[in-house]
PDB file of N, CA and C in Angstrom:
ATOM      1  N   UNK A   1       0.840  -1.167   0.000  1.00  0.00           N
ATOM      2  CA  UNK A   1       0.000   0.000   0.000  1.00  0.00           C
ATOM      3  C   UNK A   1       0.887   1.233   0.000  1.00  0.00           C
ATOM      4  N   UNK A   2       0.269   2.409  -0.954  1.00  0.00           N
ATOM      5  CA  UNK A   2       1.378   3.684  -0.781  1.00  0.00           C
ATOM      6  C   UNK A   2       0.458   4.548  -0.866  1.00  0.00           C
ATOM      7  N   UNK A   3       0.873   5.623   0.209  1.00  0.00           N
ATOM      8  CA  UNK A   3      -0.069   7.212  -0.052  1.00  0.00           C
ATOM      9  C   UNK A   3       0.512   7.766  -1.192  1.00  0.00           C
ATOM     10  N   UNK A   4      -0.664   8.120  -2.497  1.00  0.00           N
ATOM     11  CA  UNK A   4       0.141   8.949  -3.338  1.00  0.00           C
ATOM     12  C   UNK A   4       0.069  10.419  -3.152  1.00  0.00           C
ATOM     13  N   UNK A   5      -0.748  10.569  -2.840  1.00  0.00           N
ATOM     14  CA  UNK A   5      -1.005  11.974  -2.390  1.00  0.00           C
ATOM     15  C   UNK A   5      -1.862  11.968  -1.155  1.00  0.00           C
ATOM     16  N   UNK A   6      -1.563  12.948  -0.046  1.00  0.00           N
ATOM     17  CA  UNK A   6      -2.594  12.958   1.206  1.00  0.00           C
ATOM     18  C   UNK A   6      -3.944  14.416   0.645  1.00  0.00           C
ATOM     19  N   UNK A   7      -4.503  14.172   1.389  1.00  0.00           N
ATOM     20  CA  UNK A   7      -5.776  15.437   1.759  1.00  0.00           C
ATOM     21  C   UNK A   7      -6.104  14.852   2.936  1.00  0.00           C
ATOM     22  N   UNK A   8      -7.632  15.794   2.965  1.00  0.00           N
ATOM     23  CA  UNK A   8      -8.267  16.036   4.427  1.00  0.00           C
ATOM     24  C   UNK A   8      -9.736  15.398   4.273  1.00  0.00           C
ATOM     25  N   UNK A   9     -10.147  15.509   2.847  1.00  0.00           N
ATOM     26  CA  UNK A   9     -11.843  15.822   2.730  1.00  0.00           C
ATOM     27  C   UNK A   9     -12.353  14.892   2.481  1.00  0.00           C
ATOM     28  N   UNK A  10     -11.722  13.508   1.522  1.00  0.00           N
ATOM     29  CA  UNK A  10     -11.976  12.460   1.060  1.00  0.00           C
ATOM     30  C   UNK A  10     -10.870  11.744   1.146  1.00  0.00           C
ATOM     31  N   UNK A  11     -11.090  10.031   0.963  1.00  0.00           N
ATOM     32  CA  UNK A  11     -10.116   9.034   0.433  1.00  0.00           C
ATOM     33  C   UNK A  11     -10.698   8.389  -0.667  1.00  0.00           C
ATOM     34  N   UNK A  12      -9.795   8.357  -1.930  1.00  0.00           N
ATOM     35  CA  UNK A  12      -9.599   7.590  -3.199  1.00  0.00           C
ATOM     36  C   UNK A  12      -9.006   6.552  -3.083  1.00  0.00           C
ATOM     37  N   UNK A  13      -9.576   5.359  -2.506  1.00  0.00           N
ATOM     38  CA  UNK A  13      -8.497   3.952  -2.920  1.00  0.00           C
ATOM     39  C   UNK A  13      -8.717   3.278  -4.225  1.00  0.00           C
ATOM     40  N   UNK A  14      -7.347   2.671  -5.093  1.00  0.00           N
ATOM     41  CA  UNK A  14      -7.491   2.500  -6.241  1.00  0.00           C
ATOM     42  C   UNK A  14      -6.284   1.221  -6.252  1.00  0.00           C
ATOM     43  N   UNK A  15      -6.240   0.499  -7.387  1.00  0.00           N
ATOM     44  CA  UNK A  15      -4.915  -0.004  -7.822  1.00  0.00           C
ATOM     45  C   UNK A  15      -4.583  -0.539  -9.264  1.00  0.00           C
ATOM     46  N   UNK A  16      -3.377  -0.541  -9.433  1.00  0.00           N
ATOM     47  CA  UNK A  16      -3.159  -0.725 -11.070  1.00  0.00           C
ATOM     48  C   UNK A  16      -3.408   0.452 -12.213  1.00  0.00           C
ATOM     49  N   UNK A  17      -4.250   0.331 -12.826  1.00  0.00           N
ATOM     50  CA  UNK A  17      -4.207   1.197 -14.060  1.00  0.00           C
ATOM     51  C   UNK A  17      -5.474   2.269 -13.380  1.00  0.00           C
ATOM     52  N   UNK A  18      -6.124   2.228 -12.677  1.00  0.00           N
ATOM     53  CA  UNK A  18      -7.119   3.036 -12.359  1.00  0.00           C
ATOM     54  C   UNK A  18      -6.282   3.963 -11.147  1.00  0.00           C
ATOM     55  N   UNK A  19      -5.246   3.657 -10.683  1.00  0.00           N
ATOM     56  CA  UNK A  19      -4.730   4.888  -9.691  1.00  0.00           C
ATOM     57  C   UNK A  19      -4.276   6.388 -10.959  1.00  0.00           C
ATOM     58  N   UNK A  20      -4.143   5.813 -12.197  1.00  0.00           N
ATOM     59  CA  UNK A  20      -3.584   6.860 -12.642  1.00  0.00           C
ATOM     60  C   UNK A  20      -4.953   7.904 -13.495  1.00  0.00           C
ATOM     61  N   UNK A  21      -5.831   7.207 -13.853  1.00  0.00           N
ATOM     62  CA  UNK A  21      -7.407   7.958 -14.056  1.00  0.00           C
ATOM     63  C   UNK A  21      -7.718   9.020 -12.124  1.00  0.00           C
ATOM     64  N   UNK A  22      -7.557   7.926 -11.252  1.00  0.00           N
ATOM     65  CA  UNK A  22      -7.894   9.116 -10.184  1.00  0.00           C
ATOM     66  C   UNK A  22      -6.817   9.937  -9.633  1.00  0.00           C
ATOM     67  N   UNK A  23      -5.510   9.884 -10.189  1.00  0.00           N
ATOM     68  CA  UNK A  23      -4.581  11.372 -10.044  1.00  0.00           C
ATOM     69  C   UNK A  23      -5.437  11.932 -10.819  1.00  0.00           C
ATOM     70  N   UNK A  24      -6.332  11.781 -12.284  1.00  0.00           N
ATOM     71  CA  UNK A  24      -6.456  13.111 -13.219  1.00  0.00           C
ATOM     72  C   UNK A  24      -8.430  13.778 -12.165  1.00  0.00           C
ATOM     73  N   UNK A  25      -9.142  12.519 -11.478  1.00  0.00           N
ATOM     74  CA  UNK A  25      -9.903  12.661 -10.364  1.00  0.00           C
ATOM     75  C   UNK A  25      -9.563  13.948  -9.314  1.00  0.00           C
ATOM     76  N   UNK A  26      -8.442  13.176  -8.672  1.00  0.00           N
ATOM     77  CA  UNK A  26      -7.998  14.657  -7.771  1.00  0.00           C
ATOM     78  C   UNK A  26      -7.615  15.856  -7.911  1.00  0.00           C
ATOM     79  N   UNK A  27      -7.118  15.946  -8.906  1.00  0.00           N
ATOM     80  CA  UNK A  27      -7.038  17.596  -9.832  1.00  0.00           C
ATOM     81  C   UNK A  27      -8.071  18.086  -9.936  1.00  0.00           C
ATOM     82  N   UNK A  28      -9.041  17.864 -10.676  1.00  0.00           N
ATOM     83  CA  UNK A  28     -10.436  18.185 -11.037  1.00  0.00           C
ATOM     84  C   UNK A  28     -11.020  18.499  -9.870  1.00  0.00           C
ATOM     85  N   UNK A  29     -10.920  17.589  -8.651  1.00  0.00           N
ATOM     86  CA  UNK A  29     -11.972  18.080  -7.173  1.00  0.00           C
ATOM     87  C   UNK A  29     -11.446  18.754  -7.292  1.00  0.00           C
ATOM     88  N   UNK A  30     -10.014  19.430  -6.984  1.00  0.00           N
ATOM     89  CA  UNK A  30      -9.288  19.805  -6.520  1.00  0.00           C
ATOM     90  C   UNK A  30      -9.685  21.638  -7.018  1.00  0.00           C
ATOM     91  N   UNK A  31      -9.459  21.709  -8.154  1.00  0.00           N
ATOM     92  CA  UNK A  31      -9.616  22.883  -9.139  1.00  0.00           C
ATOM     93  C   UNK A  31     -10.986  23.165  -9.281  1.00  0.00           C
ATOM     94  N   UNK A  32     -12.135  22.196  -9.704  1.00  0.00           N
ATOM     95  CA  UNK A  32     -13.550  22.369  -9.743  1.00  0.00           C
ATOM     96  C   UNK A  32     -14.352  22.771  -7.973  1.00  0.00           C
ATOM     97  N   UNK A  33     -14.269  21.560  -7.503  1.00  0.00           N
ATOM     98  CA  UNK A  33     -14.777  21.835  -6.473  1.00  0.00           C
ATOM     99  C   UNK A  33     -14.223  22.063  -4.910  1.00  0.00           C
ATOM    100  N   UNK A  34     -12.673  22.744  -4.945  1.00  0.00           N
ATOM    101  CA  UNK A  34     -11.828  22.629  -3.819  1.00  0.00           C
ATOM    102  C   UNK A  34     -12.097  21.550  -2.570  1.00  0.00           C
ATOM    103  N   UNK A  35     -12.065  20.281  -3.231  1.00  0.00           N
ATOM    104  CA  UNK A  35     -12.528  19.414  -2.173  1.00  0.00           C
ATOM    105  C   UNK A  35     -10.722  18.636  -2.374  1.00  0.00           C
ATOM    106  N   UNK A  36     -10.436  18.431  -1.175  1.00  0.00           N
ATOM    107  CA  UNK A  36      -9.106  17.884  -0.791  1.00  0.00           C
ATOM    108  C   UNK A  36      -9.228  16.186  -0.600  1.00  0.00           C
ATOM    109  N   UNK A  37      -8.235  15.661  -1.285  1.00  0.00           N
ATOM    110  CA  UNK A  37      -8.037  14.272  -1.523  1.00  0.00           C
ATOM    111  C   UNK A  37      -7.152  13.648  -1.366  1.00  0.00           C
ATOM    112  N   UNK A  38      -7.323  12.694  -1.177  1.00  0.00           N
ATOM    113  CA  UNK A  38      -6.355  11.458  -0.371  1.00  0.00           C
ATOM    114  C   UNK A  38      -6.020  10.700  -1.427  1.00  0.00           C
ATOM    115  N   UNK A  39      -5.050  10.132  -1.775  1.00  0.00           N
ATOM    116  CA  UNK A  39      -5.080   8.958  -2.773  1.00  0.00           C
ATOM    117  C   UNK A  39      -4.282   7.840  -2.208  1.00  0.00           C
ATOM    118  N   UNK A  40      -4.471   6.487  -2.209  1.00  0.00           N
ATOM    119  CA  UNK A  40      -4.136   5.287  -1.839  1.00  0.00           C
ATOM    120  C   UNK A  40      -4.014   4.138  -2.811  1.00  0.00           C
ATOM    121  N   UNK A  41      -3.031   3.476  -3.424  1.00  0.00           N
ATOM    122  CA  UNK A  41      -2.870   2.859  -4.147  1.00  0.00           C
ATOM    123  C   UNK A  41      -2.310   1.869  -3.561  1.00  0.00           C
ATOM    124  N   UNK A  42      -3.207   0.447  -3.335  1.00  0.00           N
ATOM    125  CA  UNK A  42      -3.158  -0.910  -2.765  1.00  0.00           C
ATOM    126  C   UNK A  42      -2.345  -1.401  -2.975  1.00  0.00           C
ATOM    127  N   UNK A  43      -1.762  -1.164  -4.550  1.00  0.00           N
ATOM    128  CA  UNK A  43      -0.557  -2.237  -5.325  1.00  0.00           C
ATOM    129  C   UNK A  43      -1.250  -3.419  -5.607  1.00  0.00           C
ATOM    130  N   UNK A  44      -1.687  -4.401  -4.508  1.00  0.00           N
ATOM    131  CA  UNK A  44      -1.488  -5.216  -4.999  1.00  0.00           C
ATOM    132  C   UNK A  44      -3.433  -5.393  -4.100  1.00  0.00           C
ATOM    133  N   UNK A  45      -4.285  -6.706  -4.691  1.00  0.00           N
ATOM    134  CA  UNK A  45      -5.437  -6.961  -4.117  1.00  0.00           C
ATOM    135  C   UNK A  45      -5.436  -8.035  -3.106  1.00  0.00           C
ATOM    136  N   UNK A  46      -4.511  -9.044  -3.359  1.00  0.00           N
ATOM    137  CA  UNK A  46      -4.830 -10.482  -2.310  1.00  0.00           C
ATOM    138  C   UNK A  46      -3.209 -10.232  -1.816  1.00  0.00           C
ATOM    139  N   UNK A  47      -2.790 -10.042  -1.024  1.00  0.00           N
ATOM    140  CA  UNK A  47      -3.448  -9.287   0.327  1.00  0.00           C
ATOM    141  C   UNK A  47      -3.395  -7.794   0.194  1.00  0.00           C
ATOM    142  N   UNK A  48      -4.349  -7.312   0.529  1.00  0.00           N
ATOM    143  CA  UNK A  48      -4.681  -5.785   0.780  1.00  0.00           C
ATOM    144  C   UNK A  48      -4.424  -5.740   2.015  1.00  0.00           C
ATOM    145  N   UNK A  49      -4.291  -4.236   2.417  1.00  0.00           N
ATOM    146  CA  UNK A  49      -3.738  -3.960   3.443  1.00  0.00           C
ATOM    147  C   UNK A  49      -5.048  -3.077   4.474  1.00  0.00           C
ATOM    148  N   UNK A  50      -5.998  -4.014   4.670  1.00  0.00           N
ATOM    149  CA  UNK A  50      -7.113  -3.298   5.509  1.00  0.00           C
ATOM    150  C   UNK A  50      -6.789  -2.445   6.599  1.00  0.00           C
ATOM    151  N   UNK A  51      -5.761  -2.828   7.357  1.00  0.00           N
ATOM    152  CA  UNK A  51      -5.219  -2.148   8.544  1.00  0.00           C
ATOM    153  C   UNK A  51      -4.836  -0.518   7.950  1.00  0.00           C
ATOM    154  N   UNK A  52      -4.249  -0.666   7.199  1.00  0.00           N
ATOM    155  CA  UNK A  52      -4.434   0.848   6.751  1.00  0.00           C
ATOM    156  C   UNK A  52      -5.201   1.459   5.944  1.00  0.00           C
ATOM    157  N   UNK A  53      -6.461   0.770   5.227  1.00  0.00           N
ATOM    158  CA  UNK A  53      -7.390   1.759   4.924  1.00  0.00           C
ATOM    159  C   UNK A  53      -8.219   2.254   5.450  1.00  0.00           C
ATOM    160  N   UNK A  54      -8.547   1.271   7.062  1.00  0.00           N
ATOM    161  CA  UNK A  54      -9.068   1.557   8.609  1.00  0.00           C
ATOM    162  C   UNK A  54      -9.022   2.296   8.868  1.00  0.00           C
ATOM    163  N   UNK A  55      -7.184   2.767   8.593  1.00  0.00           N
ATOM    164  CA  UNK A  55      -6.932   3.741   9.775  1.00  0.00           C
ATOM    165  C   UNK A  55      -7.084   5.363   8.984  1.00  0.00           C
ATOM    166  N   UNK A  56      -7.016   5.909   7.557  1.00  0.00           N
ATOM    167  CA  UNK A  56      -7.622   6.319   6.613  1.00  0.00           C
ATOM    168  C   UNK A  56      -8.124   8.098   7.858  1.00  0.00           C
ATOM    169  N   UNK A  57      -7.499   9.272   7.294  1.00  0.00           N
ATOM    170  CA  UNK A  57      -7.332  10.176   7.577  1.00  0.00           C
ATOM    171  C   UNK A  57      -8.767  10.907   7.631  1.00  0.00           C
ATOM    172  N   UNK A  58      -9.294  10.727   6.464  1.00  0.00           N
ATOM    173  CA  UNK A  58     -10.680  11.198   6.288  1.00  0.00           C
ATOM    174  C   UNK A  58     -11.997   9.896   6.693  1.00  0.00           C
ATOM    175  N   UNK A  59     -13.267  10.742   6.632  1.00  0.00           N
ATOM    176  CA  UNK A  59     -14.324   9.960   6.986  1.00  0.00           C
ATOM    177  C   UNK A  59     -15.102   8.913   6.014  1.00  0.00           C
ATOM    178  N   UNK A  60     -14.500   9.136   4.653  1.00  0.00           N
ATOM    179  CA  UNK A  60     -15.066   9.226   3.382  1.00  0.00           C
ATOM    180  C   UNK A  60     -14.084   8.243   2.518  1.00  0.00           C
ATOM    181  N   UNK A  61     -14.139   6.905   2.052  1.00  0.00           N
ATOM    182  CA  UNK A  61     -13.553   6.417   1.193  1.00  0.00           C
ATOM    183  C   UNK A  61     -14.600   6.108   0.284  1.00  0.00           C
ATOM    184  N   UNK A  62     -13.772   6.196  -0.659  1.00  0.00           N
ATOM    185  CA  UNK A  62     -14.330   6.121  -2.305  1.00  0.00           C
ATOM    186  C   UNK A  62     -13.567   5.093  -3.193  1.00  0.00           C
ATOM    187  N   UNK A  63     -13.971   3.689  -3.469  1.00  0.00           N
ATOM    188  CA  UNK A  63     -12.726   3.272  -4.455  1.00  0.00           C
ATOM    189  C   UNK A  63     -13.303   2.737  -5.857  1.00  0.00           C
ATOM    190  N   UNK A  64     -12.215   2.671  -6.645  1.00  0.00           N
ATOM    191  CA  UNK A  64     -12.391   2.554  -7.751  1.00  0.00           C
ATOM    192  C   UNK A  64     -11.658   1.193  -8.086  1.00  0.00           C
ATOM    193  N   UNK A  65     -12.069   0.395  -9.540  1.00  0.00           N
ATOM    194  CA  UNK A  65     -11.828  -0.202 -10.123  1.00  0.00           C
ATOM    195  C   UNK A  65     -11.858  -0.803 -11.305  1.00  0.00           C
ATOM    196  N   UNK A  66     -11.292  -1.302 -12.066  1.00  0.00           N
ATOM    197  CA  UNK A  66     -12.273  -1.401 -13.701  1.00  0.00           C
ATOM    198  C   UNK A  66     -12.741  -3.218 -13.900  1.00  0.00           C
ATOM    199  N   UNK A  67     -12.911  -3.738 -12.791  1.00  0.00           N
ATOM    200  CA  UNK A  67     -13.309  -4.933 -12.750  1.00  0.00           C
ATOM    201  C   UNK A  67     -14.931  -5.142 -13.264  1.00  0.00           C
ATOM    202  N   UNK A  68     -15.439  -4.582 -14.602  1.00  0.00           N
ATOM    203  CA  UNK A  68     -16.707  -4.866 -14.711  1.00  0.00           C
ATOM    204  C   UNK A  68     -17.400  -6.012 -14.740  1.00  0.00           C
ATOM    205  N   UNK A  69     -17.257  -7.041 -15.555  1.00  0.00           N
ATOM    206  CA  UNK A  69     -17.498  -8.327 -15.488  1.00  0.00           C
ATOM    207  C   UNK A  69     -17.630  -8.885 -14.341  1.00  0.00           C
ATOM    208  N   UNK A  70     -16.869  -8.741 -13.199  1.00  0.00           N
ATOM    209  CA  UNK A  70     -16.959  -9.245 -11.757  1.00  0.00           C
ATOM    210  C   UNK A  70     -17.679  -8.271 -10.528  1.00  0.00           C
ATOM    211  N   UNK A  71     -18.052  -7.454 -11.192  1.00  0.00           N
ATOM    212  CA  UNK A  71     -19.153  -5.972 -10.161  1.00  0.00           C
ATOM    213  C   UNK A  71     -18.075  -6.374  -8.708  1.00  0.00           C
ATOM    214  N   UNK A  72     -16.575  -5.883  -9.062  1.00  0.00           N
ATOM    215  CA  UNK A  72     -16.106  -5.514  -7.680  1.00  0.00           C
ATOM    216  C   UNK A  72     -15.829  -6.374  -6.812  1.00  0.00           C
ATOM    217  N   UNK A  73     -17.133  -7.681  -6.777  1.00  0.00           N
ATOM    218  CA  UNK A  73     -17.085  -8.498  -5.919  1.00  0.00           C
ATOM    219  C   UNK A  73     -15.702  -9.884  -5.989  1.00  0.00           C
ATOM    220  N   UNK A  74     -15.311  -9.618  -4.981  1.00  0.00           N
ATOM    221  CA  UNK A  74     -14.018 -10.776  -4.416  1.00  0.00           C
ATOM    222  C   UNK A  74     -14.206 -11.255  -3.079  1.00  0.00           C
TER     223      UNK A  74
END
């Protein structure tokens, strides 16, 4: 797991090819709606690192993925 960028207002967890769609995500809050963002990139899925998305600065996680065929579910 790596912080790519911290904020205050939200958390973005992501991994693989979708951490780099939500860097172009956090700009946009960022500039559009001055909302401050967290970004978290898992690396890797089996094992994820729950202990630190627990512990997660803001109140608010949001994650992304492009797993359509499988709706997310693991």
């Amino acid at each position: 797991m790596v912080y790519v960028l911290t904020g205050s207002d939200v958390t973005l967890v992501g991994w693989g090819t979708e951490v780099h769609v939500l860097r172009d995500v956090v700009q946009m809050a960022q500039d559009i709606l001055q909302v401050s963002c967290e970004l978290i990139d898992l690396c890797t899925i089996l094992p994820w690192d729950v202990d630190t998305v627990a512990k997660v600065q803001t109140h608010l996680i949001i994650t992304a993925c492009n797993f359509c065929l499988t709706l997310s579910i693991f």
